[in-house]
N, C-alpha and C. Protein backbone atom coordinates (compact mmCIF):
# COMPACT_ATOMS: atom_id res chain seq x y z
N UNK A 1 76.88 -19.00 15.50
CA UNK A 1 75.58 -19.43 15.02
C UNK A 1 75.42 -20.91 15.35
N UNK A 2 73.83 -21.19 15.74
CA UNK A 2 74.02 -22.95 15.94
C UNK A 2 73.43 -23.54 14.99
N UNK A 3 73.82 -24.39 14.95
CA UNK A 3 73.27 -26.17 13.79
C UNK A 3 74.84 -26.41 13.29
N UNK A 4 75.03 -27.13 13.00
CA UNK A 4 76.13 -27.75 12.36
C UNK A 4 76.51 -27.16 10.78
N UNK A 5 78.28 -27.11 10.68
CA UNK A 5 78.46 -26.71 9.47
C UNK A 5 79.20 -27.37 8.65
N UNK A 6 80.01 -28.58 9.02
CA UNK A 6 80.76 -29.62 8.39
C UNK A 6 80.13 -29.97 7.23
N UNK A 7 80.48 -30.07 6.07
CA UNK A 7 79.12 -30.66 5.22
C UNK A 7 79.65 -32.37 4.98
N UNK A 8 80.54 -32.98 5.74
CA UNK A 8 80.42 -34.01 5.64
C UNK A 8 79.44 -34.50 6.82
N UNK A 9 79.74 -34.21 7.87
CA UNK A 9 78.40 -34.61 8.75
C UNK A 9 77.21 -34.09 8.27
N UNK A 10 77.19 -32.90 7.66
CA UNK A 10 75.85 -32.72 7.32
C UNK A 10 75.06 -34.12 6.05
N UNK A 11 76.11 -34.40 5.59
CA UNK A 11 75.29 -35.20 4.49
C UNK A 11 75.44 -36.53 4.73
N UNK A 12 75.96 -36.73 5.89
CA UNK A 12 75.88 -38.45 6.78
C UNK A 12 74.45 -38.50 7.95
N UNK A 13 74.55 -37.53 8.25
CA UNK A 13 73.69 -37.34 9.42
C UNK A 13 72.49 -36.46 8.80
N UNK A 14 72.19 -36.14 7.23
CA UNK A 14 70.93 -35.46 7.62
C UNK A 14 69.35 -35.78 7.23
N UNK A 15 69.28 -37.22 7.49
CA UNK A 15 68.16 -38.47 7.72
C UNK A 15 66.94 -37.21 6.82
N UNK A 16 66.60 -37.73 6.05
CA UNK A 16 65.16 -36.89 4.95
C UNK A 16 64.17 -37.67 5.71
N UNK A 17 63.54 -37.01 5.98
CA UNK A 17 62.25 -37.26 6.23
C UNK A 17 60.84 -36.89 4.72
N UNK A 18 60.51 -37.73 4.62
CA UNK A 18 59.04 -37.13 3.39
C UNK A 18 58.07 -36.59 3.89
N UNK A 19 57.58 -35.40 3.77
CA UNK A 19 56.44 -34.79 4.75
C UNK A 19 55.28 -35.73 3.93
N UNK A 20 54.11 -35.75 5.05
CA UNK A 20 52.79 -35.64 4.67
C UNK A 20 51.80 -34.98 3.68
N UNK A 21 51.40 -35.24 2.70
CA UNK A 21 50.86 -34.98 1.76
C UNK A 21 50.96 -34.42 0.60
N UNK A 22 51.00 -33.51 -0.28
CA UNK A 22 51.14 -32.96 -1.68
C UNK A 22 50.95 -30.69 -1.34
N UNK A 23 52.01 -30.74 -2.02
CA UNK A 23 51.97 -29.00 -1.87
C UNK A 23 52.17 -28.41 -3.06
N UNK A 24 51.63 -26.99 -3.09
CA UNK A 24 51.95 -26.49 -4.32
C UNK A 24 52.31 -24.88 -4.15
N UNK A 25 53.03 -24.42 -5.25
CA UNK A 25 53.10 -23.18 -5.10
C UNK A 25 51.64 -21.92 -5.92
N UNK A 26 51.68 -21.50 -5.06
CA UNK A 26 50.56 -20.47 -5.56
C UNK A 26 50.98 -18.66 -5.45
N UNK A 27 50.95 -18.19 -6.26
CA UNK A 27 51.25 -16.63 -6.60
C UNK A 27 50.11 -15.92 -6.72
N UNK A 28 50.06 -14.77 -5.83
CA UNK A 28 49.24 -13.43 -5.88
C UNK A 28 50.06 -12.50 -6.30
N UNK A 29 49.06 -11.88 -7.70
CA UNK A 29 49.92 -10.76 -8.04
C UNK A 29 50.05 -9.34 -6.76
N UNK A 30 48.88 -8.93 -6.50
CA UNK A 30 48.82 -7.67 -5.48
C UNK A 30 49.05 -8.33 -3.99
N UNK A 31 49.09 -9.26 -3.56
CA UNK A 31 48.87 -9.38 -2.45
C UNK A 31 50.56 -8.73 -1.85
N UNK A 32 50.19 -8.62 -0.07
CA UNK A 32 51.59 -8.66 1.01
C UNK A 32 51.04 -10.26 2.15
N UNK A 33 52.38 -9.92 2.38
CA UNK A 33 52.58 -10.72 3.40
C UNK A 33 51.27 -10.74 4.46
N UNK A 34 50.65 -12.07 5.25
CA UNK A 34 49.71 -12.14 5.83
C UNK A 34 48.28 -12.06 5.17
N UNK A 35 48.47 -11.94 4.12
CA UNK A 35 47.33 -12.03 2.89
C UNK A 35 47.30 -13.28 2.91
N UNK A 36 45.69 -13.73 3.01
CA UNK A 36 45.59 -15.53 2.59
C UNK A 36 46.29 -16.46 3.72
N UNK A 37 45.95 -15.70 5.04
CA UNK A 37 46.60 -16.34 5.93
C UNK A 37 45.49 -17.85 6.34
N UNK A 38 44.41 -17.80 5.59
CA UNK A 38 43.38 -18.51 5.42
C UNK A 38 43.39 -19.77 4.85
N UNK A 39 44.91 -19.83 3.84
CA UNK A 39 45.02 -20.95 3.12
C UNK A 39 46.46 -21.51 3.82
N UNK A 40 46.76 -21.20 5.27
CA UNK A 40 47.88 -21.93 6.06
C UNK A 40 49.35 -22.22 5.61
N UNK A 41 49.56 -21.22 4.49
CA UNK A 41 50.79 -21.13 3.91
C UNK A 41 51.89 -22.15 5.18
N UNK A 42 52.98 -22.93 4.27
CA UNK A 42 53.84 -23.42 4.65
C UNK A 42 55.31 -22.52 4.95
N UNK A 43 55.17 -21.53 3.37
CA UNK A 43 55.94 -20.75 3.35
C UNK A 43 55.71 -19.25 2.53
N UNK A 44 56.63 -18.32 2.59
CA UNK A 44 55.78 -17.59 1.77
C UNK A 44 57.19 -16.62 1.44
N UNK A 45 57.08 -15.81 0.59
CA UNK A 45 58.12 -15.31 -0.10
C UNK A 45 57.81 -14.49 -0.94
N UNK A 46 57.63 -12.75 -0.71
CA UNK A 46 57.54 -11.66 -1.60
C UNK A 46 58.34 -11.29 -2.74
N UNK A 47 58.01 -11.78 -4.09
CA UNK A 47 58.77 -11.46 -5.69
C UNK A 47 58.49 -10.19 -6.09
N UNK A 48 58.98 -9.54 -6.64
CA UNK A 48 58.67 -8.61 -7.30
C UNK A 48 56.84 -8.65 -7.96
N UNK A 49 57.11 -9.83 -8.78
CA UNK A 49 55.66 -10.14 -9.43
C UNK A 49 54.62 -10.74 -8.42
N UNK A 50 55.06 -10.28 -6.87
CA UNK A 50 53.98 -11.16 -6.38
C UNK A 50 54.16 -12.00 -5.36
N UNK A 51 53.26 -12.21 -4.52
CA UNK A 51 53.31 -13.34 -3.08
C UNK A 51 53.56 -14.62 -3.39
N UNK A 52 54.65 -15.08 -3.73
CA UNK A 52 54.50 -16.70 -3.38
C UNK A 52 53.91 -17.75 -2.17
N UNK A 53 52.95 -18.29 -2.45
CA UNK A 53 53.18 -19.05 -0.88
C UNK A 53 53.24 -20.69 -1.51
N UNK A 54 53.44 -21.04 -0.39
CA UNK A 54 53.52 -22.66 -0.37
C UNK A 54 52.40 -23.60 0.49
N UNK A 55 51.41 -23.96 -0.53
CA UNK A 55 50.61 -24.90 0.67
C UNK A 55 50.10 -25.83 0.23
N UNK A 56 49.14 -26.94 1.03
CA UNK A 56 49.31 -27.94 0.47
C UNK A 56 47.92 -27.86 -0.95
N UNK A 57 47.70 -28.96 -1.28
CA UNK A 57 47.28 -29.07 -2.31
C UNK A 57 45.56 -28.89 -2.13
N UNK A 58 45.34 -30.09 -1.44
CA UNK A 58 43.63 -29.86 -1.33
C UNK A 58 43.36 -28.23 -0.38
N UNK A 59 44.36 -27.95 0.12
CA UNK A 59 43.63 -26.50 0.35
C UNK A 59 43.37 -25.49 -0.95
N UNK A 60 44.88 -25.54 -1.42
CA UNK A 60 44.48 -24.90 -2.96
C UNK A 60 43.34 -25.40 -3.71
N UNK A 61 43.42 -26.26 -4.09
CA UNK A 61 42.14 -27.10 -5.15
C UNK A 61 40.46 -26.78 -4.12
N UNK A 62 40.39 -26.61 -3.07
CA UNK A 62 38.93 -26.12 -2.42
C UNK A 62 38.83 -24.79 -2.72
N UNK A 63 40.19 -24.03 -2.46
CA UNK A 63 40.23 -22.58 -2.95
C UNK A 63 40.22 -22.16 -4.54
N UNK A 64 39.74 -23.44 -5.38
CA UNK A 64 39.94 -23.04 -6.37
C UNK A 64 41.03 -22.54 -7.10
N UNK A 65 42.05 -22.49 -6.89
CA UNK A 65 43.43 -21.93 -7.04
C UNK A 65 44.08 -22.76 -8.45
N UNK A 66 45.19 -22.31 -8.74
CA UNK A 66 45.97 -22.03 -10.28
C UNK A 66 47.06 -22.98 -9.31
N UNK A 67 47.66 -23.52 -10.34
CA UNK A 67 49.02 -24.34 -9.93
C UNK A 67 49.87 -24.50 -11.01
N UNK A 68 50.94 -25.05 -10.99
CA UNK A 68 51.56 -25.98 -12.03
C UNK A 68 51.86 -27.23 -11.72
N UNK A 69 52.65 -27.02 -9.97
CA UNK A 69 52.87 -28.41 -10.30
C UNK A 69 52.61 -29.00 -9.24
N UNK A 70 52.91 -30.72 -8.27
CA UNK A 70 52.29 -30.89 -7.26
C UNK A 70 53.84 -31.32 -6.77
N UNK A 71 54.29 -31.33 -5.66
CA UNK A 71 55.20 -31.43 -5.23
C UNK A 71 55.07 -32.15 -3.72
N UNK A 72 56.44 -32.63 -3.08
CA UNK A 72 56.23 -33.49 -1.59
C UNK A 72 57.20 -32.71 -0.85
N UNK A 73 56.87 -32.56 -0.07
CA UNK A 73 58.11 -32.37 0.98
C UNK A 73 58.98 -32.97 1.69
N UNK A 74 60.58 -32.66 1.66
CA UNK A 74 61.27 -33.95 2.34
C UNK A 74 62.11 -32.58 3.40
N UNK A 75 62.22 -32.97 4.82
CA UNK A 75 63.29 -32.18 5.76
C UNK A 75 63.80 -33.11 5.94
N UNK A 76 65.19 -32.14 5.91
CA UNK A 76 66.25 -32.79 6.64
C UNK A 76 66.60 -32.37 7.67
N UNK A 77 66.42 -33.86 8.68
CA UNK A 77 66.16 -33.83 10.30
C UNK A 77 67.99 -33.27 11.21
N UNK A 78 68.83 -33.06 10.56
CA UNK A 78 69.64 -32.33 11.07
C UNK A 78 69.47 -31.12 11.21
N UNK A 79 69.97 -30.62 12.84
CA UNK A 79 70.02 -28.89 12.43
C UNK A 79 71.16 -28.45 11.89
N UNK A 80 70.73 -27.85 10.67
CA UNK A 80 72.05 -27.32 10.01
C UNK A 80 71.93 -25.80 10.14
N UNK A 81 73.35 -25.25 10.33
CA UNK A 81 73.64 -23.82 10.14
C UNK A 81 73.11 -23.18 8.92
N UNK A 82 72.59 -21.92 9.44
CA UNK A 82 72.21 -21.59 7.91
C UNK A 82 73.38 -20.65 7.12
N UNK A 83 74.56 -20.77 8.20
CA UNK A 83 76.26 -20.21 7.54
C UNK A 83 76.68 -21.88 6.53
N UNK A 84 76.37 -23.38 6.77
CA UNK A 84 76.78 -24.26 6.46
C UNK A 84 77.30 -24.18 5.03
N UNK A 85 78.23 -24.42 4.16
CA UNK A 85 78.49 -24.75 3.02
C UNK A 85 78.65 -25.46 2.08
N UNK A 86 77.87 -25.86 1.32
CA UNK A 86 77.84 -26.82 0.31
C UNK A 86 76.72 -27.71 0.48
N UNK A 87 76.21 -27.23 1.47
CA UNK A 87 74.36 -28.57 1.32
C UNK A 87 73.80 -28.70 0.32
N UNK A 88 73.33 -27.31 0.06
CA UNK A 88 72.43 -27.50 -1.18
C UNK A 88 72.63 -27.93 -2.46
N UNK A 89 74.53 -27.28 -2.80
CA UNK A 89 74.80 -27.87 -3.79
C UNK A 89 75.22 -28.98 -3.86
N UNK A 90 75.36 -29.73 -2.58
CA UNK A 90 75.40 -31.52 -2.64
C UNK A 90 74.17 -32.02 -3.24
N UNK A 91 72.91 -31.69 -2.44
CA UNK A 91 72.02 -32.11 -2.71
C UNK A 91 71.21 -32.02 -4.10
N UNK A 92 71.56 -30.55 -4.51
CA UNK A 92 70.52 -30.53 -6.03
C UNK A 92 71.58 -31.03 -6.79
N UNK A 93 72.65 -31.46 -6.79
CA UNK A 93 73.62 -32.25 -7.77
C UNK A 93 72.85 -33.28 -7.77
N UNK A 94 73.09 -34.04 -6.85
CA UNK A 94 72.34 -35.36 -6.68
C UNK A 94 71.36 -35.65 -7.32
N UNK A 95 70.00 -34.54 -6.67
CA UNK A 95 68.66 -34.95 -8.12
C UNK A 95 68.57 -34.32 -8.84
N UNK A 96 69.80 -34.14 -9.19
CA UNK A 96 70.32 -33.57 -10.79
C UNK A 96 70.56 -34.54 -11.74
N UNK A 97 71.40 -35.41 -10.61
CA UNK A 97 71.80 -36.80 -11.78
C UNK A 97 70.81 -37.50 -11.90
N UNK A 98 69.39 -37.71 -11.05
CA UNK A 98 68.30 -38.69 -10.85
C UNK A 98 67.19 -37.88 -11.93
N UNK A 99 67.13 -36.65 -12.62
CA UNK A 99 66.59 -35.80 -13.12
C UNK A 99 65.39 -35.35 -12.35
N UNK A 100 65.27 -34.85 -11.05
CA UNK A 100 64.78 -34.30 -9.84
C UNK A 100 65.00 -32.80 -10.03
N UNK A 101 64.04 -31.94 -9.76
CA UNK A 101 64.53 -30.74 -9.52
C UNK A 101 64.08 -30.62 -7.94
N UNK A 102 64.89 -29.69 -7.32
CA UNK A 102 64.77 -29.37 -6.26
C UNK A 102 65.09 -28.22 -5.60
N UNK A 103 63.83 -28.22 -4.82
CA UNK A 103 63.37 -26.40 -4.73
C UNK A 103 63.70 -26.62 -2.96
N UNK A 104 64.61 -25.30 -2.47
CA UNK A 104 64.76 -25.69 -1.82
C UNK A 104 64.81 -24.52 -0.96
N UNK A 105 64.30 -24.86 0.51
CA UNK A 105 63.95 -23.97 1.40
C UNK A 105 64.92 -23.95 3.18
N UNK A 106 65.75 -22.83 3.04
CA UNK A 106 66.25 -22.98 4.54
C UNK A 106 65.71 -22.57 5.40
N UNK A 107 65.23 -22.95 6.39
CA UNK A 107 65.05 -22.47 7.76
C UNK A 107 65.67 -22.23 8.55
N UNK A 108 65.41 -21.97 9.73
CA UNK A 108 66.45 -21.72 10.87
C UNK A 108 67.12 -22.79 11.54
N UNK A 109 66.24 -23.82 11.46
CA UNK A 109 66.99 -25.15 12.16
C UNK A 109 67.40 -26.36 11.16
N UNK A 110 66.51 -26.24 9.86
CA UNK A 110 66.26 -27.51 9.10
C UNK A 110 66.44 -26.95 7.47
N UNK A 111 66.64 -27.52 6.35
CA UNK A 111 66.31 -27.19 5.46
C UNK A 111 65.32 -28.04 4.58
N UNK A 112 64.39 -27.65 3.86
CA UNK A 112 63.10 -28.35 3.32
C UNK A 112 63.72 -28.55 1.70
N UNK A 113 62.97 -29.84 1.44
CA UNK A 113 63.69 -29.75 -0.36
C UNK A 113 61.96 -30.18 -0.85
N UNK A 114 61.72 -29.60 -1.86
CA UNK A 114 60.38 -29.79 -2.60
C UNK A 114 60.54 -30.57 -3.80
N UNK A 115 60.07 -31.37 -3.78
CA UNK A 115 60.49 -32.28 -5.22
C UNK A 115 59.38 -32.61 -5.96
N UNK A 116 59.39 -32.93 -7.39
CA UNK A 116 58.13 -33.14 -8.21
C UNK A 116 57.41 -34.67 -7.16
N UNK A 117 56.17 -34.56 -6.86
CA UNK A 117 55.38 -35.66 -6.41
C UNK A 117 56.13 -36.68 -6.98
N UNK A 118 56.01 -36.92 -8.04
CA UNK A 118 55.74 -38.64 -8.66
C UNK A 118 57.01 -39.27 -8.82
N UNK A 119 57.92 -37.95 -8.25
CA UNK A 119 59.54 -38.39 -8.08
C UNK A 119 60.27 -38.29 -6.50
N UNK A 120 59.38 -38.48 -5.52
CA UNK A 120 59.64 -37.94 -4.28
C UNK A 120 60.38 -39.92 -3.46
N UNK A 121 59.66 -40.49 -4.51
CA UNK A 121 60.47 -42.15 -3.66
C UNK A 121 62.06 -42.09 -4.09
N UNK A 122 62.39 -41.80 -5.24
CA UNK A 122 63.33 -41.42 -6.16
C UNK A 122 64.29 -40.45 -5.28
N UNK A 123 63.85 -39.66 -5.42
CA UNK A 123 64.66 -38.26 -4.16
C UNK A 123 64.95 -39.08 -2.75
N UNK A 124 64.68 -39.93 -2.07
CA UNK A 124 64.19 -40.40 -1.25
C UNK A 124 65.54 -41.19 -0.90
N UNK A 125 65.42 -42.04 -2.30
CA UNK A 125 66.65 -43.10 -2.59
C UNK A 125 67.68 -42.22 -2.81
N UNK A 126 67.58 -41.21 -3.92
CA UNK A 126 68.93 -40.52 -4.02
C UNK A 126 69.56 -39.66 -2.48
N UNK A 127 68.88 -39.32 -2.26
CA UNK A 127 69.44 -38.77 -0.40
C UNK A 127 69.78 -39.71 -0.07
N UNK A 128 69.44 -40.67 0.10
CA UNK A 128 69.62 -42.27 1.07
C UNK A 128 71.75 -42.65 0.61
N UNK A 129 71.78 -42.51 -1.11
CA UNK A 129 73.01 -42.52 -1.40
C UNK A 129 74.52 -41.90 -0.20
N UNK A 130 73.87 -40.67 0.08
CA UNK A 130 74.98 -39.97 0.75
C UNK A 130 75.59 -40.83 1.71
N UNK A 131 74.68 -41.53 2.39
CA UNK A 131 74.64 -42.37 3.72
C UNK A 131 75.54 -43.70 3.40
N UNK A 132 75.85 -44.15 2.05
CA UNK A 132 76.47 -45.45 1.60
C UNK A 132 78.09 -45.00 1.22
C-alpha cells in the first residue's frame, strides 16, 4: 500500500494545513448516497439513522438546514497509509489535552481532522507541538 507508515515521520512531517471556510455536519433521515448532491458534500457517510454529509456552512444555512455545530478543516499534507498506526491516536490525544475534539476523516492519500471553529488556531498550535 502507498503513503507512509512510520508514525514518527508521520507526525514530523505531517504539516496541517487549515482549510478554507466553516463546515458542518448535516443528517438525512431517508436519504442514500448521491442524495443532495446539490449541497457539494465534502464527505458523506451512511448510519443506520441516516446520511451524514459534510459541507460547508453557508451552503447549509441558504439550504436552510439543522446543525449543531460549526467546525474548520485542517489536512494533513503528508500522504499517509491508510494501514499507518497510531496517527489518529497521536493526534486526538493531543486535542485532548488542549480540550479539542476531533473528528476525524481518512482518505486515501491524506487524513482530514474537523475541529470546533473557535478552536481551530488552538488545534493549529497543538499539531505545530509534534514538530518541536
Amino acid at each position: 500500500m502507498s503513503g507512509e507508515t512510520n508514525i514518527n515521520t508521520l507526525l514530523a512531517s505531517m504539516e496541517p494545513k487549515l482549510l478554507d471556510g466553516d463546515y458542518v455536519f448535516c443528517t438525512f433521515k431517508d436519504a442514500k448516497y448521491g442524495d443532495h448532491a446539490e449541497l457539494f458534500p465534502l464527505a458523506a457517510y451512511l448510519e443506520s439513522e441516516g446520511l451524514t454529509l459534510l459541507i460547508k456552512q453557508d451552503i447549509a444555512d441558504k439550504a436552510g438546514l439543522a446543525y449543531e455545530a460549526i467546525f474548520k478543516g485542517i489536512t494533513l499534507t503528508i500522504h499517509s497509509s491508510l494501514e499507518a498506526v497510531g496517527l489518529t491516536a497521536a493526534i486526538a490525544t493531543k486535542l485532548t489535552e488542549k480540550g479539542i475534539s476531533a473528528n476525524v476523516i481518512a482518505a486515501f492519500y491524506h487524513d482530514h481532522i474537523f475541529v470546533q471553529a473557535d478552536k481551530s488556531a488552538l488545534a493549529m498550535q497543538a499539531l505545530a507541538e509534534f514538530n518541536n
